[in-house]
C-alpha atoms as a PDB file:
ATOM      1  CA  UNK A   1      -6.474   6.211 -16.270  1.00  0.00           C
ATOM      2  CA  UNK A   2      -7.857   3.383 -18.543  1.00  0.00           C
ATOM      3  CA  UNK A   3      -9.985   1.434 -16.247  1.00  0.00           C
ATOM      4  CA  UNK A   4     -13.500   0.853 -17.386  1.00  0.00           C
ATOM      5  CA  UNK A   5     -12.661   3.251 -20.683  1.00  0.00           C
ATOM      6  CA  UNK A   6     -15.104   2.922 -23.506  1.00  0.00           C
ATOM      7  CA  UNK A   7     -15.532   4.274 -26.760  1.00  0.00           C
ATOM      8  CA  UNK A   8     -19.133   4.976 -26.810  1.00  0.00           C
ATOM      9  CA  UNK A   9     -19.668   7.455 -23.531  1.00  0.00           C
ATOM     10  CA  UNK A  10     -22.897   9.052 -25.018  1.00  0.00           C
ATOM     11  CA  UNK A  11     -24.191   5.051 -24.900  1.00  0.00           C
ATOM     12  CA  UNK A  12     -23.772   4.925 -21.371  1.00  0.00           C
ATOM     13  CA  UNK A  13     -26.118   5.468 -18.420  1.00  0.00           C
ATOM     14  CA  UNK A  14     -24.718   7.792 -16.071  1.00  0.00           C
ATOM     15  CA  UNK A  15     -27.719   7.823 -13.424  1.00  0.00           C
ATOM     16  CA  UNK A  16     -26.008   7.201  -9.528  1.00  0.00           C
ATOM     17  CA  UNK A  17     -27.923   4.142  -7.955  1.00  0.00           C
ATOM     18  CA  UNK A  18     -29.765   4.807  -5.112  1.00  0.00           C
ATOM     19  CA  UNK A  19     -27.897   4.489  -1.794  1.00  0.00           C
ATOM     20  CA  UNK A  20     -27.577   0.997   0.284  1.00  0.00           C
ATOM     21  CA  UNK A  21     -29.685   1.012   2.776  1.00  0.00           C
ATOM     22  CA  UNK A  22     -26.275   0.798   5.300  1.00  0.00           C
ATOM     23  CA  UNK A  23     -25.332   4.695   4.149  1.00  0.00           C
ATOM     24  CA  UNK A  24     -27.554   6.464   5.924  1.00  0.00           C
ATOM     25  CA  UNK A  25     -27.403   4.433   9.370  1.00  0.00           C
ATOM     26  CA  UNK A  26     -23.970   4.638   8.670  1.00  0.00           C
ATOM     27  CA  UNK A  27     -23.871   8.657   8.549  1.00  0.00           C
ATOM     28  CA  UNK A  28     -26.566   9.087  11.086  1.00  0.00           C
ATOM     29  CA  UNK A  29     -24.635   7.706  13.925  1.00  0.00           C
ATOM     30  CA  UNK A  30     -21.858  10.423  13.897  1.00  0.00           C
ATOM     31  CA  UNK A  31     -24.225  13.133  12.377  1.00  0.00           C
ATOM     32  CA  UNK A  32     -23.443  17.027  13.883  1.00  0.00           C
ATOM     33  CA  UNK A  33     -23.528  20.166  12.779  1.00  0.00           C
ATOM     34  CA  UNK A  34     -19.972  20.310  11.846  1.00  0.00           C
ATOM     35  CA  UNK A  35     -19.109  20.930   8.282  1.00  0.00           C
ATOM     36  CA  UNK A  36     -16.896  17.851   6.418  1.00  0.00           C
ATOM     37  CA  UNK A  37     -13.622  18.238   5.590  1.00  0.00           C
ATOM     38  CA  UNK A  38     -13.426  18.169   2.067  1.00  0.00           C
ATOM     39  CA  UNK A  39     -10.253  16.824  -0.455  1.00  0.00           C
ATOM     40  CA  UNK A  40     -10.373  17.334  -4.175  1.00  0.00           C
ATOM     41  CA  UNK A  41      -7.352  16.385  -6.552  1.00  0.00           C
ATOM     42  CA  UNK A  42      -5.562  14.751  -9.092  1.00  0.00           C
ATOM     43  CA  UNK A  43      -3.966  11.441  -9.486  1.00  0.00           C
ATOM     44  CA  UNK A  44      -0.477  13.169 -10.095  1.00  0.00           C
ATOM     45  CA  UNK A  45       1.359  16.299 -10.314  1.00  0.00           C
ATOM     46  CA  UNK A  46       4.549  15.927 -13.085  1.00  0.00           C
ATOM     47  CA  UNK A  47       4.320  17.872 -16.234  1.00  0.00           C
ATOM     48  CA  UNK A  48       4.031  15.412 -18.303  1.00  0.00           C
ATOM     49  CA  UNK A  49       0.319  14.314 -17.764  1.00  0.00           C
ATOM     50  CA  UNK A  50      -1.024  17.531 -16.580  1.00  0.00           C
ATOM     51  CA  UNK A  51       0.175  19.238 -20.227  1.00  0.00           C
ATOM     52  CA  UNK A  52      -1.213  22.965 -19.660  1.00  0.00           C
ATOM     53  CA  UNK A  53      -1.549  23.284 -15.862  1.00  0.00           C
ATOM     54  CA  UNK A  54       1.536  24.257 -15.001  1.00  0.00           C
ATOM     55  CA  UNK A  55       2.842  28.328 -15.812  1.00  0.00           C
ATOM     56  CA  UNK A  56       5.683  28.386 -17.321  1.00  0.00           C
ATOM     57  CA  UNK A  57       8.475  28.512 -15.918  1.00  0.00           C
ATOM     58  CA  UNK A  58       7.541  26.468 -12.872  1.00  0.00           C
ATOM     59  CA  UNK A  59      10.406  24.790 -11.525  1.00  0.00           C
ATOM     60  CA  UNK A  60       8.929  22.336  -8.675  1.00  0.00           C
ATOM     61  CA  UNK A  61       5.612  21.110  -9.952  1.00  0.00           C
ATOM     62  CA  UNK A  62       4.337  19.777  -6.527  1.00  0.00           C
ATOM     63  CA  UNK A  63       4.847  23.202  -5.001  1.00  0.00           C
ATOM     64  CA  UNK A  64       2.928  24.969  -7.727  1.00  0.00           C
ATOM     65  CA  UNK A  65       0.317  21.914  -7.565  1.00  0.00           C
ATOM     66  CA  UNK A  66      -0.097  21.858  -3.779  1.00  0.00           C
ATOM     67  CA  UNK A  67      -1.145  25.501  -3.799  1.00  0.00           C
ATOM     68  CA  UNK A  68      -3.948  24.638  -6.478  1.00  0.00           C
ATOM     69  CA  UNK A  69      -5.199  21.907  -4.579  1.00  0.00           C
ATOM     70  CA  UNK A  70      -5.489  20.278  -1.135  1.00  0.00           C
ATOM     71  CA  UNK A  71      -5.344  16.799  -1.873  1.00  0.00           C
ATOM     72  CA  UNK A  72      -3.426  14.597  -4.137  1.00  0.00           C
ATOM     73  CA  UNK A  73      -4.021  10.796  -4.932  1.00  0.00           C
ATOM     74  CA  UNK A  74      -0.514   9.843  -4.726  1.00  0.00           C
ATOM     75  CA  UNK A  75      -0.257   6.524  -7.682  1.00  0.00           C
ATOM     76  CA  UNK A  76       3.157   6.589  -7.662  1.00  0.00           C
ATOM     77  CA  UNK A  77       3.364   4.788  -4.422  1.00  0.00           C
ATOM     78  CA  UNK A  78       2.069   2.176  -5.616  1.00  0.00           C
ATOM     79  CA  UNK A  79       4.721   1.226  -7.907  1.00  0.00           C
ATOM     80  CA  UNK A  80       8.069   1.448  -5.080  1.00  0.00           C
ATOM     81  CA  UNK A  81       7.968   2.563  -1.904  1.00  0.00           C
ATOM     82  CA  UNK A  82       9.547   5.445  -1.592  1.00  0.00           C
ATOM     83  CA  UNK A  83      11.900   6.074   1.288  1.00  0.00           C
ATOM     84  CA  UNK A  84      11.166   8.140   4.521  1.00  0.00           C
ATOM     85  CA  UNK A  85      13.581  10.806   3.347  1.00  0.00           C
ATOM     86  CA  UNK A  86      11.644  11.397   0.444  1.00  0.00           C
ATOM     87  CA  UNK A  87       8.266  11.920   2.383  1.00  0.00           C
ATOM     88  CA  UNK A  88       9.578  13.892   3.878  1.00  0.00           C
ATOM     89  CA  UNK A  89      10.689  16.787   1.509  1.00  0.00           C
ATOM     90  CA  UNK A  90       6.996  16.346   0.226  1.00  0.00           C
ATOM     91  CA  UNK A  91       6.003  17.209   3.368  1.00  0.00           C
ATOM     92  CA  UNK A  92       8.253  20.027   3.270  1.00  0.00           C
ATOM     93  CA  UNK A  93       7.371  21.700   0.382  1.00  0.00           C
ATOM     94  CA  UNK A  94       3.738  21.595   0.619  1.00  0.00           C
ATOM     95  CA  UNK A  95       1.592  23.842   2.765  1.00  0.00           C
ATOM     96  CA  UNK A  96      -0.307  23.099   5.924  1.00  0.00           C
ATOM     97  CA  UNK A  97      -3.592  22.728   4.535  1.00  0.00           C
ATOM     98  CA  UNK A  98      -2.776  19.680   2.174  1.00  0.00           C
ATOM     99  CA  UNK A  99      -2.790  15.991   2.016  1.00  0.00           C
ATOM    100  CA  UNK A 100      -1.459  12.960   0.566  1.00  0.00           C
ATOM    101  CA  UNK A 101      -3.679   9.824  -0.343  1.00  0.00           C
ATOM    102  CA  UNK A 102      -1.336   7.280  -1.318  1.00  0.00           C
ATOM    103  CA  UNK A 103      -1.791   4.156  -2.930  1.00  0.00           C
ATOM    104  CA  UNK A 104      -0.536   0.767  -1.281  1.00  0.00           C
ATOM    105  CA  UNK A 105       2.501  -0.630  -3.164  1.00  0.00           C
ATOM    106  CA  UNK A 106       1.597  -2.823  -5.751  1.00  0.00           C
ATOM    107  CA  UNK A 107       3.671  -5.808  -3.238  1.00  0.00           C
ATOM    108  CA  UNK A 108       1.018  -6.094  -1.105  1.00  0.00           C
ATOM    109  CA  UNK A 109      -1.909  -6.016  -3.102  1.00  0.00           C
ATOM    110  CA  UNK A 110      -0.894  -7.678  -6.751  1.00  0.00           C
ATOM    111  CA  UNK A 111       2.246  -9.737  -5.698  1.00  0.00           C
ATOM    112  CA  UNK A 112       1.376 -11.176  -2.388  1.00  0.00           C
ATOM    113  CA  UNK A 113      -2.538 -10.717  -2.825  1.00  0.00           C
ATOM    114  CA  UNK A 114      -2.553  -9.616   1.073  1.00  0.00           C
ATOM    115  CA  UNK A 115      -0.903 -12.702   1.993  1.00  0.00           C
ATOM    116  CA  UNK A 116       1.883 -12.795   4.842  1.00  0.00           C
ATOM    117  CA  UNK A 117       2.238  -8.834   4.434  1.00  0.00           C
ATOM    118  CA  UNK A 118       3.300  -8.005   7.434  1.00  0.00           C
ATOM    119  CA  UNK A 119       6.755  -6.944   7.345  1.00  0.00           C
ATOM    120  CA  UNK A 120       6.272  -4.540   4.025  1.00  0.00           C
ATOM    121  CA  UNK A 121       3.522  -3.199   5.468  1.00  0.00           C
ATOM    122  CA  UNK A 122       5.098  -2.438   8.288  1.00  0.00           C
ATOM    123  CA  UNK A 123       8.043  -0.849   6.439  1.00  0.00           C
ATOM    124  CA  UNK A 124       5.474   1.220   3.840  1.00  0.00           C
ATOM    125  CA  UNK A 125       3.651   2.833   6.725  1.00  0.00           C
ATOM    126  CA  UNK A 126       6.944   3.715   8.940  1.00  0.00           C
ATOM    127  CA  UNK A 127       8.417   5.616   5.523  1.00  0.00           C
ATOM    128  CA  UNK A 128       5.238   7.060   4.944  1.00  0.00           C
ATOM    129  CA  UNK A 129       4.138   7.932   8.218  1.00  0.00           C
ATOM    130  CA  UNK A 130       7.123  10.897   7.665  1.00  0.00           C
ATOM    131  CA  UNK A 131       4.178  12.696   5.917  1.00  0.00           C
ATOM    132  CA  UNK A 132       2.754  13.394   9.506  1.00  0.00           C
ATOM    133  CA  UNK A 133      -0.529  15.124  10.012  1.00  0.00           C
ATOM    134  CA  UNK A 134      -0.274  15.575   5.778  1.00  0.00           C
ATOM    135  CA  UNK A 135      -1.224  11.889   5.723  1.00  0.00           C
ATOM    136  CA  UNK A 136      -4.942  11.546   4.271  1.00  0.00           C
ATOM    137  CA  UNK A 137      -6.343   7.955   3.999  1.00  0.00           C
ATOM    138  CA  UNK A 138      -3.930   4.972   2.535  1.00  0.00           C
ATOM    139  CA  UNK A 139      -5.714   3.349  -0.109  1.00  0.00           C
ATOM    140  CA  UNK A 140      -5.317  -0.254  -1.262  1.00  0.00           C
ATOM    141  CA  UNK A 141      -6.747  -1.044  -4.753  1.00  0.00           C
ATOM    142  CA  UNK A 142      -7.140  -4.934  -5.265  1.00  0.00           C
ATOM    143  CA  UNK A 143      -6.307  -6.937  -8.544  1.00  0.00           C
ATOM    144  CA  UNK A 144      -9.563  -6.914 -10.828  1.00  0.00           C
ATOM    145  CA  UNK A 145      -9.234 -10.771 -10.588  1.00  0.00           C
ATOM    146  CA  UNK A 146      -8.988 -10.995  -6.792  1.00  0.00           C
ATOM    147  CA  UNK A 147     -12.290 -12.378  -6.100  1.00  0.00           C
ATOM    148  CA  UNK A 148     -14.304 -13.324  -2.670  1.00  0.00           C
ATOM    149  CA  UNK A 149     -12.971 -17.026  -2.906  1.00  0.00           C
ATOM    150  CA  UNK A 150      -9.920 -14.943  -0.983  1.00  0.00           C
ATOM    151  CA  UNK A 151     -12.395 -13.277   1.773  1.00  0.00           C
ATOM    152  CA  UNK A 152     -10.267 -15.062   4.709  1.00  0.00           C
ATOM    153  CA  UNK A 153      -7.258 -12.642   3.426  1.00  0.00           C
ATOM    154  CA  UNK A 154      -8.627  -9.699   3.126  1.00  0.00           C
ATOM    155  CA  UNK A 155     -10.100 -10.198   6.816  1.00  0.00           C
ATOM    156  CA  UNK A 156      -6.450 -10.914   8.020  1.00  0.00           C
ATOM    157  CA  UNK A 157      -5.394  -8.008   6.327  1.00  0.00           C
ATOM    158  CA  UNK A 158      -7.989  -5.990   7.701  1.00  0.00           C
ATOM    159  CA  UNK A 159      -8.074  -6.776  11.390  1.00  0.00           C
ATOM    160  CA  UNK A 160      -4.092  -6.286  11.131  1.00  0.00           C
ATOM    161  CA  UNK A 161      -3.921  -2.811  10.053  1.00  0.00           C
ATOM    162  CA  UNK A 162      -3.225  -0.505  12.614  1.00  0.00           C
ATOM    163  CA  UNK A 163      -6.365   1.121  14.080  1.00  0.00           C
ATOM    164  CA  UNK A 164      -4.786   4.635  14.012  1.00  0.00           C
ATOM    165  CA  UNK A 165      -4.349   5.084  10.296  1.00  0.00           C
ATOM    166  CA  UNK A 166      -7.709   5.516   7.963  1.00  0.00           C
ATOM    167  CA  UNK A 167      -7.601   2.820   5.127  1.00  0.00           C
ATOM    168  CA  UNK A 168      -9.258   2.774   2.319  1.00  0.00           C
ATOM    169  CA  UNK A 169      -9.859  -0.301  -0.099  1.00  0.00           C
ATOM    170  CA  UNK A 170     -10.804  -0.714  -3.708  1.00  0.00           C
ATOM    171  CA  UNK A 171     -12.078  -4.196  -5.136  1.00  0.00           C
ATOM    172  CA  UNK A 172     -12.365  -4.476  -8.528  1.00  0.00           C
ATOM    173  CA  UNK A 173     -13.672  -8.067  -8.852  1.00  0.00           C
ATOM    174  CA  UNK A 174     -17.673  -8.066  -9.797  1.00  0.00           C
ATOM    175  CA  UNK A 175     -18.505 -10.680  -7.078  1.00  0.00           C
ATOM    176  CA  UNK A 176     -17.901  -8.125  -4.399  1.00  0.00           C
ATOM    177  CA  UNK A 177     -20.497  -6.095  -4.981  1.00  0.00           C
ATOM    178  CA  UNK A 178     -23.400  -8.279  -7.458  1.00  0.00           C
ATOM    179  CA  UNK A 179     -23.033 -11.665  -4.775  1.00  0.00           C
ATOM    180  CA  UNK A 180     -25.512  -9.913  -2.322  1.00  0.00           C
ATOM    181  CA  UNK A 181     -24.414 -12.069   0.841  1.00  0.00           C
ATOM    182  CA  UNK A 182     -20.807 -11.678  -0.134  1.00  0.00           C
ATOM    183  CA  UNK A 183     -21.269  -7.607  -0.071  1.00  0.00           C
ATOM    184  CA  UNK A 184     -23.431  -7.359   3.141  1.00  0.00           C
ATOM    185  CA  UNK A 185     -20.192 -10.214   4.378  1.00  0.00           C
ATOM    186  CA  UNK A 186     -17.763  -7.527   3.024  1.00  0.00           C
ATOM    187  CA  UNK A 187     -20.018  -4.060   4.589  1.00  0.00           C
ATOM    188  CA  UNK A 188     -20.122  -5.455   8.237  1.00  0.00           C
ATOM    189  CA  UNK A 189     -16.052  -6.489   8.230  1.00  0.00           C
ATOM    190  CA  UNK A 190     -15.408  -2.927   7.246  1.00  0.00           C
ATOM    191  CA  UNK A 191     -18.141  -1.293   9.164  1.00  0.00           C
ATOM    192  CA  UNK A 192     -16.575  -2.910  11.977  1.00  0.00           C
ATOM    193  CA  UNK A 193     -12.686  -1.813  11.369  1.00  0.00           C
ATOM    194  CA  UNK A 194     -13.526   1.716  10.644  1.00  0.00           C
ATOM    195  CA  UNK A 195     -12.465   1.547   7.040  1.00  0.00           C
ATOM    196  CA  UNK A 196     -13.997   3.207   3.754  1.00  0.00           C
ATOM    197  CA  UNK A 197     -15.222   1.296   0.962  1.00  0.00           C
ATOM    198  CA  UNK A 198     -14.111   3.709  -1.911  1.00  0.00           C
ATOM    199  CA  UNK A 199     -16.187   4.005  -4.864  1.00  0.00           C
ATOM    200  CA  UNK A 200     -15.388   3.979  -8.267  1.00  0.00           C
ATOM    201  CA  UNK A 201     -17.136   5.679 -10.770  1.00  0.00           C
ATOM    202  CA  UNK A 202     -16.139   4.836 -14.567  1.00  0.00           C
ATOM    203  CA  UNK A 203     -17.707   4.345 -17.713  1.00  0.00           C
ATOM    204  CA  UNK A 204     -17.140   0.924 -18.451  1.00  0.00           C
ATOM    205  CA  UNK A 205     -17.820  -0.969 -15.140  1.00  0.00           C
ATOM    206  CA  UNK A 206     -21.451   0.385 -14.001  1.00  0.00           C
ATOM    207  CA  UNK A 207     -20.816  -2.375 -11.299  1.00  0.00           C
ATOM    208  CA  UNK A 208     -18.528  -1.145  -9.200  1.00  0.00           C
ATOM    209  CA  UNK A 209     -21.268   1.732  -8.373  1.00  0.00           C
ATOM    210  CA  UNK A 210     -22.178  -0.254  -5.160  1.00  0.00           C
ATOM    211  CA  UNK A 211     -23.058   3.561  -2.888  1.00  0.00           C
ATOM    212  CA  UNK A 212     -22.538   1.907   0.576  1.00  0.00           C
ATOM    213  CA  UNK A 213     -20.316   4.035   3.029  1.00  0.00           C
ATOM    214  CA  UNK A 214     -18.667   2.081   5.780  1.00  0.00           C
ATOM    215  CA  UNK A 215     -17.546   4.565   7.923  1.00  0.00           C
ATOM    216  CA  UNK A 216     -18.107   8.294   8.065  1.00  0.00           C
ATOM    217  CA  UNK A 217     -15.530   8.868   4.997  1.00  0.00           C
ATOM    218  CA  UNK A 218     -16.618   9.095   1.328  1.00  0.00           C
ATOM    219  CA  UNK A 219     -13.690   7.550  -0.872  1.00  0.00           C
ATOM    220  CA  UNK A 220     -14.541   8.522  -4.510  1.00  0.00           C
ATOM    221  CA  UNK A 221     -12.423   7.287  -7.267  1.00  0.00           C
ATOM    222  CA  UNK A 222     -14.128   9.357 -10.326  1.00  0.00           C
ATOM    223  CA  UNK A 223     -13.056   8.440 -14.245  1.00  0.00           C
ATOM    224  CA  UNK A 224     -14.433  11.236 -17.193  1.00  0.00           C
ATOM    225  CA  UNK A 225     -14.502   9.673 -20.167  1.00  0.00           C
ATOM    226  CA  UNK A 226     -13.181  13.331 -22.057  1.00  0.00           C
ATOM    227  CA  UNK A 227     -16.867  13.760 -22.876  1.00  0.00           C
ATOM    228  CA  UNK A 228     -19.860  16.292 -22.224  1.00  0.00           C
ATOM    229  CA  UNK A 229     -21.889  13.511 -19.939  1.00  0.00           C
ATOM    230  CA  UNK A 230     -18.563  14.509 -17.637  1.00  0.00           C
ATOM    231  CA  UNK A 231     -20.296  17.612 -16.400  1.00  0.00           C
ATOM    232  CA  UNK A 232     -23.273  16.320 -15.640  1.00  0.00           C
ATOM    233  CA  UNK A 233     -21.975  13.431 -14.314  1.00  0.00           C
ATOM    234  CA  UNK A 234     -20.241  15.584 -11.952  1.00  0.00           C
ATOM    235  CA  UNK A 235     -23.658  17.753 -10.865  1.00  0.00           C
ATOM    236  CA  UNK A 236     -24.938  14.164 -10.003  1.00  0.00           C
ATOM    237  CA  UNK A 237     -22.470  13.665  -7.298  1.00  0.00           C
ATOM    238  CA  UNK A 238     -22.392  17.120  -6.485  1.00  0.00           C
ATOM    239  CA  UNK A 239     -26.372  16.842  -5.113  1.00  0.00           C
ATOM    240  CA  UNK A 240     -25.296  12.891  -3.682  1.00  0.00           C
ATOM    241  CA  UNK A 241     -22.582  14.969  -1.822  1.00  0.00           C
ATOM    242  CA  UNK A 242     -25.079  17.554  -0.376  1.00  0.00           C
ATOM    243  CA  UNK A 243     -27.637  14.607   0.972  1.00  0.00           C
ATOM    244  CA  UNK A 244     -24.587  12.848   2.370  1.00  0.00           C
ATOM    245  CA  UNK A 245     -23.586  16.376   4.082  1.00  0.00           C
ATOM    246  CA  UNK A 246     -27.182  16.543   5.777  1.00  0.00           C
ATOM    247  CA  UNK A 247     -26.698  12.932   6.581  1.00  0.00           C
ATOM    248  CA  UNK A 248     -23.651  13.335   8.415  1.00  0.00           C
ATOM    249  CA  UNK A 249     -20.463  12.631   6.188  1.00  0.00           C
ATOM    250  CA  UNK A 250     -17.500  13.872   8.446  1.00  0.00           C
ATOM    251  CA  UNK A 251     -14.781  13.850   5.477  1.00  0.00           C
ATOM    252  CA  UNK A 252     -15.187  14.197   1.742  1.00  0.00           C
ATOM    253  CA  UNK A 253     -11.911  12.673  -0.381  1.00  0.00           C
ATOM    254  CA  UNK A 254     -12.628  13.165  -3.873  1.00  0.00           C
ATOM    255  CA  UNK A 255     -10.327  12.105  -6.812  1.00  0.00           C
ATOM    256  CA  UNK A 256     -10.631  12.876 -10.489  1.00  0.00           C
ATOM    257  CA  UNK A 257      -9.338  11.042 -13.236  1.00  0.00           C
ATOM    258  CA  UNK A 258      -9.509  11.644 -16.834  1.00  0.00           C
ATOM    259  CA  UNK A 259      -8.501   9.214 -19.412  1.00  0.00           C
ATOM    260  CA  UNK A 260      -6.264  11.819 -21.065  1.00  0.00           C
ATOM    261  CA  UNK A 261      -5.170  13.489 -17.555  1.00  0.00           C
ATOM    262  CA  UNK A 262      -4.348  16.785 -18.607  1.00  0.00           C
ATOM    263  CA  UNK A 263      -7.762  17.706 -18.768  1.00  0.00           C
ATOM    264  CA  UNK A 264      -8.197  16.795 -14.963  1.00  0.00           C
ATOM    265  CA  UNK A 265      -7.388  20.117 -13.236  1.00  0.00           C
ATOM    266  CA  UNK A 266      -9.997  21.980 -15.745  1.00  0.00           C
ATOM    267  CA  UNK A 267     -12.557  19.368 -14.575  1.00  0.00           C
ATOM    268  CA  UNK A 268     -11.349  19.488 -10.794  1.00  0.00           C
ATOM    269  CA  UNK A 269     -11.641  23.207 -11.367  1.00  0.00           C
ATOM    270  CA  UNK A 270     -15.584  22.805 -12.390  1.00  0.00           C
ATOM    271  CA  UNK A 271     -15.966  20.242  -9.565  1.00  0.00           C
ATOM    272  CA  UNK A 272     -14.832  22.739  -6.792  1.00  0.00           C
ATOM    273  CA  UNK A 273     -16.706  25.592  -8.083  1.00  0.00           C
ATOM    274  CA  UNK A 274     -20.104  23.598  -7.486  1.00  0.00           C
ATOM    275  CA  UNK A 275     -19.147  21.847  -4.550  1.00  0.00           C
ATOM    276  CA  UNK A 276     -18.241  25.602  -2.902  1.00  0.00           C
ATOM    277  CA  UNK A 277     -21.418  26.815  -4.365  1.00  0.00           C
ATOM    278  CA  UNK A 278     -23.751  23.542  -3.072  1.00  0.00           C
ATOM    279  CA  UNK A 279     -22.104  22.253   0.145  1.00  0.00           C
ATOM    280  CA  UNK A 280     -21.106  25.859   1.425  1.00  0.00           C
ATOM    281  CA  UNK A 281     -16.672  24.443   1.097  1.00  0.00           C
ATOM    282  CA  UNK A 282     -14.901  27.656   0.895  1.00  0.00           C
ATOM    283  CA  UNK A 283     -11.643  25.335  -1.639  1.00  0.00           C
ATOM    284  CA  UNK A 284      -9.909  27.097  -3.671  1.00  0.00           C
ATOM    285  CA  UNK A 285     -10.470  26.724  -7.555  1.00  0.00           C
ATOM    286  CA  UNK A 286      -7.278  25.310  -9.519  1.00  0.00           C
ATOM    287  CA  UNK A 287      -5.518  28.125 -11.737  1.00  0.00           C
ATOM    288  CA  UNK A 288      -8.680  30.389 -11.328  1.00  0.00           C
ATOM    289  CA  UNK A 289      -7.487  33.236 -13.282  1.00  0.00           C
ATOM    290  CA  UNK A 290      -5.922  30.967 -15.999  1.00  0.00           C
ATOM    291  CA  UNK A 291      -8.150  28.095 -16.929  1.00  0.00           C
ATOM    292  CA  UNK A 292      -9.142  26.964 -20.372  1.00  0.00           C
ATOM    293  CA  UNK A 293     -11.563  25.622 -21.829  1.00  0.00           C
ATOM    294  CA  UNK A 294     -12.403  21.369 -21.071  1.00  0.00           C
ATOM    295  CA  UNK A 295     -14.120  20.395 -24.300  1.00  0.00           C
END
């Protein structure tokens, strides 16, 4: 993953911003005792960009991958939609415990900018809908040049979705989040539809950091940079994690990227270990007899 890549990671300041105010009211409303479901994963399971994970002799990667983890963040969705036949042989071959987090097609968000989307969102969600209760939260990711000028859209798009499916959406356009009465505009519509504002975390755009939870889900999109600040970049939102757990976060979904990939199960793998050890998850560690060495 190349968004907000830089060449000078050591140059960068890590630090997580301080929550928006919104967060906490946000998480105190549902608060419980319960413990959060938690999802850790990948962008993608194939060979080819997780070089090293994979034993050999492996002969159907997702099997081998769903076992590792409990959550993937499926990309490739976003580039056709896959038929319901095919969801459902993923849904066959992966155990009960796991889920998919799949990406909007690239249609709805890039082509057609969420205008007059009905009908192919219609026909995305009955195909993928054959994932049954293995169906996390759809995520749409917006151009990084769709900007608030297009607000009246996304509110369409948003008080269209069906109610019983999470949602998820990414903006990428700096307005969003630094126009402070567009962002408090943007909070309340998805406060009010029950949908997570994900957050991205990457070296290059700082901006995107905006740490305001809409609904009781915590979407995080995390980038490493293939550098040391990547553990302790990771600590950081291992101790945000815990407050938001005493707060009253209901569901965790938590999605590491790398910008070479193969080195995201070996950071996943770190991830887990302090998240079991901090927020009292019980996940299972990626390849935990057979992991190398990330830097």
């Amino acid at each position: 993953m190349k968004f907000g890549s830089v060449d000078n990671p050591q140059d960068i300041d890590f630090r997580l911003p301080k929550d928006h105010p919104k967060t906490k009211d946000v998480l105190n409303r549902v608060k419980d005792d319960n413990v959060p479901e938690i999802y850790v994963g990948c962008a993608k399971w194939n060979r080819a960009d997780l070089k090293g994970f994979y034993p050999r002799g492996t002969k159907d990667e997702l099997e081998y991958y769903s076992r590792q983890f409990n959550a993937i963040e499926l990309n490739a969705t976003f580039y056709r939609i896959f038929p319901a036949e095919q969801f459902e042989k993923w849904y066959d071959k992966t155990p009960s415990n796991f889920k998919f987090f799949p990406k909007l097609n690239q249609e709805i968000s890039h082509w057609k900018r969420l205008n007059e989307t009905k009908e192919v969102v219609e026909h995305y969600l009955y195909n993928a809908t054959n994932l049954k209760e293995k169906l996390g939260t759809i995520f749409l990711q917006m151009h990084n040049n769709f900007a608030p000028k297009d607000f009246d859209r996304v509110v369409n798009f948003v008080e269209e979705w069906p109610k019983e499916i999470p949602l998820a959406i990414e903006f990428r356009h700096t307005n969003w989040y630094n126009d402070e009465l567009v962002a408090n505009e943007l909070y309340e519509l998805l406060e009010n539809n029950n949908i997570s504002n994900v957050i991205v975390d990457t070296a290059g755009r700082r901006d995107l950091m905006h740490m305001c939870l809409t609904n009781s889900t915590a979407f995080v999109r995390y980038v490493g940079a293939n550098h040391e600040t990547d553990y302790s970049r990771l600590d950081d939102w291992v101790d945000r994690l815990k407050l938001w757990q005493e707060q009253g976060v209901k569901e965790i979904d938590f999605f590491i990227h790398q910008n070479i990939e193969k080195e995201s199960p070996l950071l996943s793998a770190y991830f887990i270990k302090k998240l079991n050890a901090t927020l009292g998850s019980s996940l299972k560690i990626p390849n935990d007899n057979n992991q190398q060495t990330l830097l």
